[in-house]
Protein backbone atom coordinates (compact mmCIF):
# COMPACT_ATOMS: atom_id res chain seq x y z
CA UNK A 1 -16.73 -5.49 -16.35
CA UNK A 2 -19.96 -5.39 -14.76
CA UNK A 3 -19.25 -5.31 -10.65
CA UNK A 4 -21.53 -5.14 -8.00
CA UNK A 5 -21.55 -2.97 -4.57
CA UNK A 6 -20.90 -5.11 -1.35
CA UNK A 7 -22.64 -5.33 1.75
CA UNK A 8 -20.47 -3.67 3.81
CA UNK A 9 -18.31 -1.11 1.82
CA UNK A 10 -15.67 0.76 3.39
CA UNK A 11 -16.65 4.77 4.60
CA UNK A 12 -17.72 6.55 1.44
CA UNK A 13 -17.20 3.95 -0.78
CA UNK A 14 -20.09 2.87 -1.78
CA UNK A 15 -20.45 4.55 -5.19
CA UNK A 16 -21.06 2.78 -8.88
CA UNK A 17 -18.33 0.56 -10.52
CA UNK A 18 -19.30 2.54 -14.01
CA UNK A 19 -18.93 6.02 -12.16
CA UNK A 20 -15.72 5.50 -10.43
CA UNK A 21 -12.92 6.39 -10.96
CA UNK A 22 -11.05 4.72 -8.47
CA UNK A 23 -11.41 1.26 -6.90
CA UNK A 24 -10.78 -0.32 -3.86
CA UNK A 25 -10.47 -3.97 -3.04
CA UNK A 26 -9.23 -6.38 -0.53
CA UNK A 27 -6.03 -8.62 -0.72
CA UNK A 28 -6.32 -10.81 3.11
CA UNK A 29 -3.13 -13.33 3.02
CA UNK A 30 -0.22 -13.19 4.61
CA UNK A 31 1.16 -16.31 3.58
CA UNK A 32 4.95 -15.87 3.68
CA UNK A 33 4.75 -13.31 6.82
CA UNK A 34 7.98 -13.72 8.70
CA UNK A 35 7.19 -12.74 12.49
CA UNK A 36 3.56 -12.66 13.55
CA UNK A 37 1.09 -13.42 11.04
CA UNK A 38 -2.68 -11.71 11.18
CA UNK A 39 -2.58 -8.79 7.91
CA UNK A 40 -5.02 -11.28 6.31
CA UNK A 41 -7.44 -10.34 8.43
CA UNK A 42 -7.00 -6.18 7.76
CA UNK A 43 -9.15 -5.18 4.90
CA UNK A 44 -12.48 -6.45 6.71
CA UNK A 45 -11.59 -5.22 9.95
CA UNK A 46 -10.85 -1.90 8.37
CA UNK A 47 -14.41 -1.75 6.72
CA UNK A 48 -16.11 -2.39 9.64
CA UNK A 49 -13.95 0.06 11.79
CA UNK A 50 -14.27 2.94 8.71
CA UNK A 51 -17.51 4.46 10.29
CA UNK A 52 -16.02 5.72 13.03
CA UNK A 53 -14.47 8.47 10.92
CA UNK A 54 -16.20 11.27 8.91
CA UNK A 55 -15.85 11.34 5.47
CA UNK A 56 -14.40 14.65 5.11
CA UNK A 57 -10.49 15.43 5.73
CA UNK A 58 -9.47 18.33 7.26
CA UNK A 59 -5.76 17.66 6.31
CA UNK A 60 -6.96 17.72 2.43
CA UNK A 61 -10.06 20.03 3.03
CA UNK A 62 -12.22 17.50 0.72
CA UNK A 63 -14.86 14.95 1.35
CA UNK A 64 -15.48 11.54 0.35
CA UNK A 65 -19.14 12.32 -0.59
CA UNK A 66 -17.74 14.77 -3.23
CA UNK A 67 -16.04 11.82 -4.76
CA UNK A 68 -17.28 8.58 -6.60
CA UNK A 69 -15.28 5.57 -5.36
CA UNK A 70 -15.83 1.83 -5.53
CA UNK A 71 -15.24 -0.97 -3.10
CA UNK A 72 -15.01 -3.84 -4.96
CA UNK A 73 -14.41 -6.35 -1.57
CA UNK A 74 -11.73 -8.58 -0.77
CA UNK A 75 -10.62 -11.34 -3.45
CA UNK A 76 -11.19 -15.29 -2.36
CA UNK A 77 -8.09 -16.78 -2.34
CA UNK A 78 -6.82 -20.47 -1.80
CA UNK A 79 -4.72 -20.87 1.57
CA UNK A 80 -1.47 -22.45 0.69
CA UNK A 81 -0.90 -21.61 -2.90
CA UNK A 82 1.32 -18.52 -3.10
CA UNK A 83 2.15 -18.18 -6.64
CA UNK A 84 -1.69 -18.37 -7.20
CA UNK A 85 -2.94 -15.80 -4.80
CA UNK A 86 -0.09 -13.20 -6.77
CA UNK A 87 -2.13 -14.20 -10.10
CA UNK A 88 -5.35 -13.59 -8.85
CA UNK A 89 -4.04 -10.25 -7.36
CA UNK A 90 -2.32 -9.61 -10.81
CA UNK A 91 -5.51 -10.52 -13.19
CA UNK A 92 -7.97 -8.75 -10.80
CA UNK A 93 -6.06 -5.37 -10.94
CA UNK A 94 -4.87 -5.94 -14.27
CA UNK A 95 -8.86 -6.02 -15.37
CA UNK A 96 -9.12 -2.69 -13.35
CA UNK A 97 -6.60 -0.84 -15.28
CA UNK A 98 -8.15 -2.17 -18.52
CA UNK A 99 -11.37 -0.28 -17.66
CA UNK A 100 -9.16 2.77 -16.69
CA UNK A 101 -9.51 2.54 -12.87
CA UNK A 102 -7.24 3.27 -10.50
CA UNK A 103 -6.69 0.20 -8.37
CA UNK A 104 -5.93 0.59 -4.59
CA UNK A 105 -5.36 -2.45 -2.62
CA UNK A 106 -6.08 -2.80 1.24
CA UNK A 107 -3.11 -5.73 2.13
CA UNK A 108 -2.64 -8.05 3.55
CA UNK A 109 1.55 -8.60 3.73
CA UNK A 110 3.34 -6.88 1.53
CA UNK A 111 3.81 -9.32 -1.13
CA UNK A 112 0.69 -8.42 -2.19
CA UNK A 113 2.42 -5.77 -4.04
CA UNK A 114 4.08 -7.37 -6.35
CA UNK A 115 1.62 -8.37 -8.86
CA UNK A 116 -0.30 -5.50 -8.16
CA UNK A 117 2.55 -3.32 -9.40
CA UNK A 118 3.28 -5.84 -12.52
CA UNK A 119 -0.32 -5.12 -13.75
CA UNK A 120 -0.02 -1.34 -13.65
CA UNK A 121 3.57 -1.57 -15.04
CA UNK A 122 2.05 -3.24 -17.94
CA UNK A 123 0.09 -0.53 -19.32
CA UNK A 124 2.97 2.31 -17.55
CA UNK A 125 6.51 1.85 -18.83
CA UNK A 126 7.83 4.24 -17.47
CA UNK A 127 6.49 3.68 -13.74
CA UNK A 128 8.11 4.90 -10.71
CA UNK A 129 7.52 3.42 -6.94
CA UNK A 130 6.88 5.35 -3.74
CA UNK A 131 7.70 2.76 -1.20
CA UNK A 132 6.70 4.04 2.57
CA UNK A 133 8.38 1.14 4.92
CA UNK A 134 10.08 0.84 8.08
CA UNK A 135 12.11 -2.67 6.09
CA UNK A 136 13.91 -2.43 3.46
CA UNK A 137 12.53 -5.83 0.96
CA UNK A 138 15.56 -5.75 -0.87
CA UNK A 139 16.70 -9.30 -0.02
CA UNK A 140 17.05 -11.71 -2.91
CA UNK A 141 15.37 -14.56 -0.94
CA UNK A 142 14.33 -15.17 2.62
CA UNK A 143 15.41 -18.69 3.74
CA UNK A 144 15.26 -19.64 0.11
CA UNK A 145 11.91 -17.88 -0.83
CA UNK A 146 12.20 -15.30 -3.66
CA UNK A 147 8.51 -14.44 -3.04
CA UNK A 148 8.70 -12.69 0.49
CA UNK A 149 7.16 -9.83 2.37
CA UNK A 150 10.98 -9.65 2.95
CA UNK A 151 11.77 -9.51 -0.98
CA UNK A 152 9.05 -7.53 -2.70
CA UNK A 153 10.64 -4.60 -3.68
CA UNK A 154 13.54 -6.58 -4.95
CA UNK A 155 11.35 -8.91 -7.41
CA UNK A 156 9.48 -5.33 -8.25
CA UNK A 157 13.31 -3.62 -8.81
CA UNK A 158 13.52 -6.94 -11.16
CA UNK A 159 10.94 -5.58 -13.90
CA UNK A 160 11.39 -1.82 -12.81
CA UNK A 161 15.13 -1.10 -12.64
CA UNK A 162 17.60 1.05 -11.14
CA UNK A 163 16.84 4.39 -9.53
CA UNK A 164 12.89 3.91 -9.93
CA UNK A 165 12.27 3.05 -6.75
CA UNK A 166 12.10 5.55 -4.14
CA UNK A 167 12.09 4.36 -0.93
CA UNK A 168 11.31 6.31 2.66
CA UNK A 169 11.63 5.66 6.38
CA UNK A 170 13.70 2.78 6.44
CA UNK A 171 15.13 1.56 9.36
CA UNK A 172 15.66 -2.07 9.57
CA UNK A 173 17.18 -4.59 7.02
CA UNK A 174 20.43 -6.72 6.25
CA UNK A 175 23.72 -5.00 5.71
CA UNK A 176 23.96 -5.80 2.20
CA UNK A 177 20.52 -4.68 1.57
CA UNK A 178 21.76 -0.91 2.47
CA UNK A 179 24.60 -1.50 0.62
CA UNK A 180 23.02 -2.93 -2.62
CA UNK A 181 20.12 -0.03 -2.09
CA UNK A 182 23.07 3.00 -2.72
CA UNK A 183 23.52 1.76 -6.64
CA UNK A 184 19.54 0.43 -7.51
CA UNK A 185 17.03 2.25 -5.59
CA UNK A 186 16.77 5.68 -3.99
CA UNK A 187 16.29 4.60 0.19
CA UNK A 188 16.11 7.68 2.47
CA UNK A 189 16.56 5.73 5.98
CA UNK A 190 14.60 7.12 9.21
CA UNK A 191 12.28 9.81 7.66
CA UNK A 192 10.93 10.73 4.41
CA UNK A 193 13.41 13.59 4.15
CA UNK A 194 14.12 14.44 0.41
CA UNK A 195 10.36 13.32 -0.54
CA UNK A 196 9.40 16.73 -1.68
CA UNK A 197 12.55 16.42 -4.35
CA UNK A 198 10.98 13.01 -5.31
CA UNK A 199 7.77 14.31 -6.23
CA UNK A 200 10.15 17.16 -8.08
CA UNK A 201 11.81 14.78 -9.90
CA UNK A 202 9.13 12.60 -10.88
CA UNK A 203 6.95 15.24 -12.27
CA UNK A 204 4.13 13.60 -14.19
CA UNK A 205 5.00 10.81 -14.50
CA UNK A 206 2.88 7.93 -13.96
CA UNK A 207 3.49 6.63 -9.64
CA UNK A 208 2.51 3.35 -7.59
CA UNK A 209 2.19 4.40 -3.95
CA UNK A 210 3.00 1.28 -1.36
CA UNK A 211 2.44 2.40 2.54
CA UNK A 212 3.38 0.00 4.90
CA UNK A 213 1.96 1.12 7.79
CA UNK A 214 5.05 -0.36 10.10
CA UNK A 215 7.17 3.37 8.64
CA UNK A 216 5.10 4.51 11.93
CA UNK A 217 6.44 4.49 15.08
CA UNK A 218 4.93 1.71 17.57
CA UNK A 219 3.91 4.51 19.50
CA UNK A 220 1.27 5.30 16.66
CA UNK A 221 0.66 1.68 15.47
CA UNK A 222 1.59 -1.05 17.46
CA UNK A 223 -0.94 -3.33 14.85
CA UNK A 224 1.40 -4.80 13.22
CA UNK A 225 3.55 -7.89 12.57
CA UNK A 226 7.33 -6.83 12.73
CA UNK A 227 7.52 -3.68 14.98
CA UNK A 228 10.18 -1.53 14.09
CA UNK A 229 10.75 1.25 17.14
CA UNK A 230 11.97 4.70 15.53
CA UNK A 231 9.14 5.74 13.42
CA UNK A 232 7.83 8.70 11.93
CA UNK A 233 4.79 10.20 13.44
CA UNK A 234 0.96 10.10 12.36
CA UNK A 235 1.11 13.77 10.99
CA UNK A 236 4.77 13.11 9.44
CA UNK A 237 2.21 10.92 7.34
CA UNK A 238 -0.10 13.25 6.58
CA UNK A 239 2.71 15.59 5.64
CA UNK A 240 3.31 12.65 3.02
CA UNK A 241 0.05 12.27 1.87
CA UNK A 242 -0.73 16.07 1.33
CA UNK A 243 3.14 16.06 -0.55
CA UNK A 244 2.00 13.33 -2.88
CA UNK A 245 -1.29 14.47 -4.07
CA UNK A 246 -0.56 16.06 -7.06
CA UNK A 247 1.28 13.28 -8.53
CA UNK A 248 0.41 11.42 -11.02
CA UNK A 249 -1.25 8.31 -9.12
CA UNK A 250 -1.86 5.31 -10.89
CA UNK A 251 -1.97 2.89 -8.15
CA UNK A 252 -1.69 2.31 -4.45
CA UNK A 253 -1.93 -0.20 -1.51
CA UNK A 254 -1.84 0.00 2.38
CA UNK A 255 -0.60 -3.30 3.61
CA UNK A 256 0.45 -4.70 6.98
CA UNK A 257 -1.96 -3.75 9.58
CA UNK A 258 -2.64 -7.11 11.87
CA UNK A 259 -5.77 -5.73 14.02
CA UNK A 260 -5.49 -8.55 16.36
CA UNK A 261 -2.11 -6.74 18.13
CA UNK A 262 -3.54 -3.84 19.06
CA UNK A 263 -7.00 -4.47 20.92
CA UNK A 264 -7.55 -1.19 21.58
CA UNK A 265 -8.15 -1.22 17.81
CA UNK A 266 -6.20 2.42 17.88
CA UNK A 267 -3.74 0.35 15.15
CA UNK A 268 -7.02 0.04 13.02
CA UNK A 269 -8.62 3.33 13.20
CA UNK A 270 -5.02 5.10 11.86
CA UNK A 271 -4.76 2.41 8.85
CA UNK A 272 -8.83 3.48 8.09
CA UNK A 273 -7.54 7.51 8.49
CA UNK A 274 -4.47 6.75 5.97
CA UNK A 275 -6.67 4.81 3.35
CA UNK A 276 -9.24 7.42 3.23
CA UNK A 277 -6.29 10.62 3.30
CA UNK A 278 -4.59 8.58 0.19
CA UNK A 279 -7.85 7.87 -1.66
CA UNK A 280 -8.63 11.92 -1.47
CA UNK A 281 -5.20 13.03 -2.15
CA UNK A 282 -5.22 10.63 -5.13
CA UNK A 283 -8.76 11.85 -6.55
């Protein structure tokens, strides 16, 4: 497809569609957020808020100017229309991975996952999930909804199956989500303990990597909309991030920062620092 360059592009972003390897784009809803809503509002905060960092990392020792990526802007959705914001989502990435990019989504809630991950798992079989999260999503429904910030990696455990999931820093969901968790997925609650035996065990095979940003403690980033005290620590993410990058990446988001709950805009600068960290380490 023949894409164009935005406006505003997010730091170091700003490279050709055709050269690019990876792409980044925008997914603002939040229509079935449970608490406080606001993530819609995320990916163009974050752009704007992006040049206050340099491009190069010192965690990863590389640079975004070394690197060709592509900001493709945030997709237009309907308000009210759930089921049609997840096929846009799905059809937009799904038209990425067709012309061998590597999609990673700025979010909006979490749901926003969902069809990303159904696009990449149609060309990837045999995908495997990273899932950084201070909730579980395992629920089967929230007040009747199957499609939930609250459910996502349940529908996604629908398609993927048992013991594909791996799931780190979880501190906060129903009792029988925990429960259900110890036969289906692989949850690690508090910390991301066991994550270099992950990667181990995953080898080369082909990974989706889902961050939501609420694993850190509200110390670190109170931006968001269902603050979860007990979370790991900015550089326990970068410990992640530099642990991850030699996987084999074949998708990622970063979902769940609402900017408007943190006006110091602190919550914002850490979600720019952890989009730009995961695009290197995935380079």
């Amino acid at each position: 497809m023949e894409r164009f360059k935005n406006i505003l592009t997010f730091l170091g972003f700003d490279n050709e569609y055709k050269d690019s390897k990876i792409v980044v784009f925008g997914s603002p809803f939040d229509g079935t957020t449970s608490f406080r809503p606001g993530t819609r509002f995320a990916p163009s905060i974050m752009r704007n808020e992006s040049y206050g960092l340099e491009t190069y990392s010192p965690y990863l020792d590389k640079d975004l100017e070394d690197i060709s990526v592509f900001d493709a802007g945030d997709l237009d959705f309907p308000f009210g229309n759930t089921k049609k914001v997840l096929d846009m989502i799905r059809d937009f990435t799904a038209e990425l991975v067709e012309d061998g990019k590597i999609p990673v989504m700025i979010g909006g809630e979490h749901l926003v996952t969902l069809p990303a991950v159904e696009a990449v798992y149609k060309k990837y079989k045999d995908l495997y999930i990273l899932h950084f999260d201070a909730h579980t999503d395992l629920r089967e429904d929230y007040l009747g909804e199957k499609l939930s910030h609250a459910t996502v990696m349940r529908r996604i455990w629908d398609f993927i199956g048992d013991n594909r999931i791996y799931q780190f820093g979880i501190r906060s969901g129903e009792k029988y989500e925990f429960e259900w968790a110890k036969e289906h997925t692989r949850l690690t609650k508090f910390n991301c303990n066991g994550l270099k035996e992950a990667v181990k065990d995953i080898g080369d095979r082909p990974v989706y990597v889902t961050i939501d940003l609420d694993i850190l403690d509200p110390s670190v980033f109170p931006g968001t909309g269902t603050i979860e005290p007990g979370g790991i620590s900015f550089h326990a993410m970068m410990e992640v991030i530099s642990m991850i990058k030699d996987l084999n990446i074949v998708g990622a988001d970063v979902v769940e920062l609402s900017p408007h709950y943190d006006a110091s805009g602190a919550s914002t600068a850490v979600a720019c620092k952890i989009l730009r960290e995961l695009v290197l380490a995935i380079e």
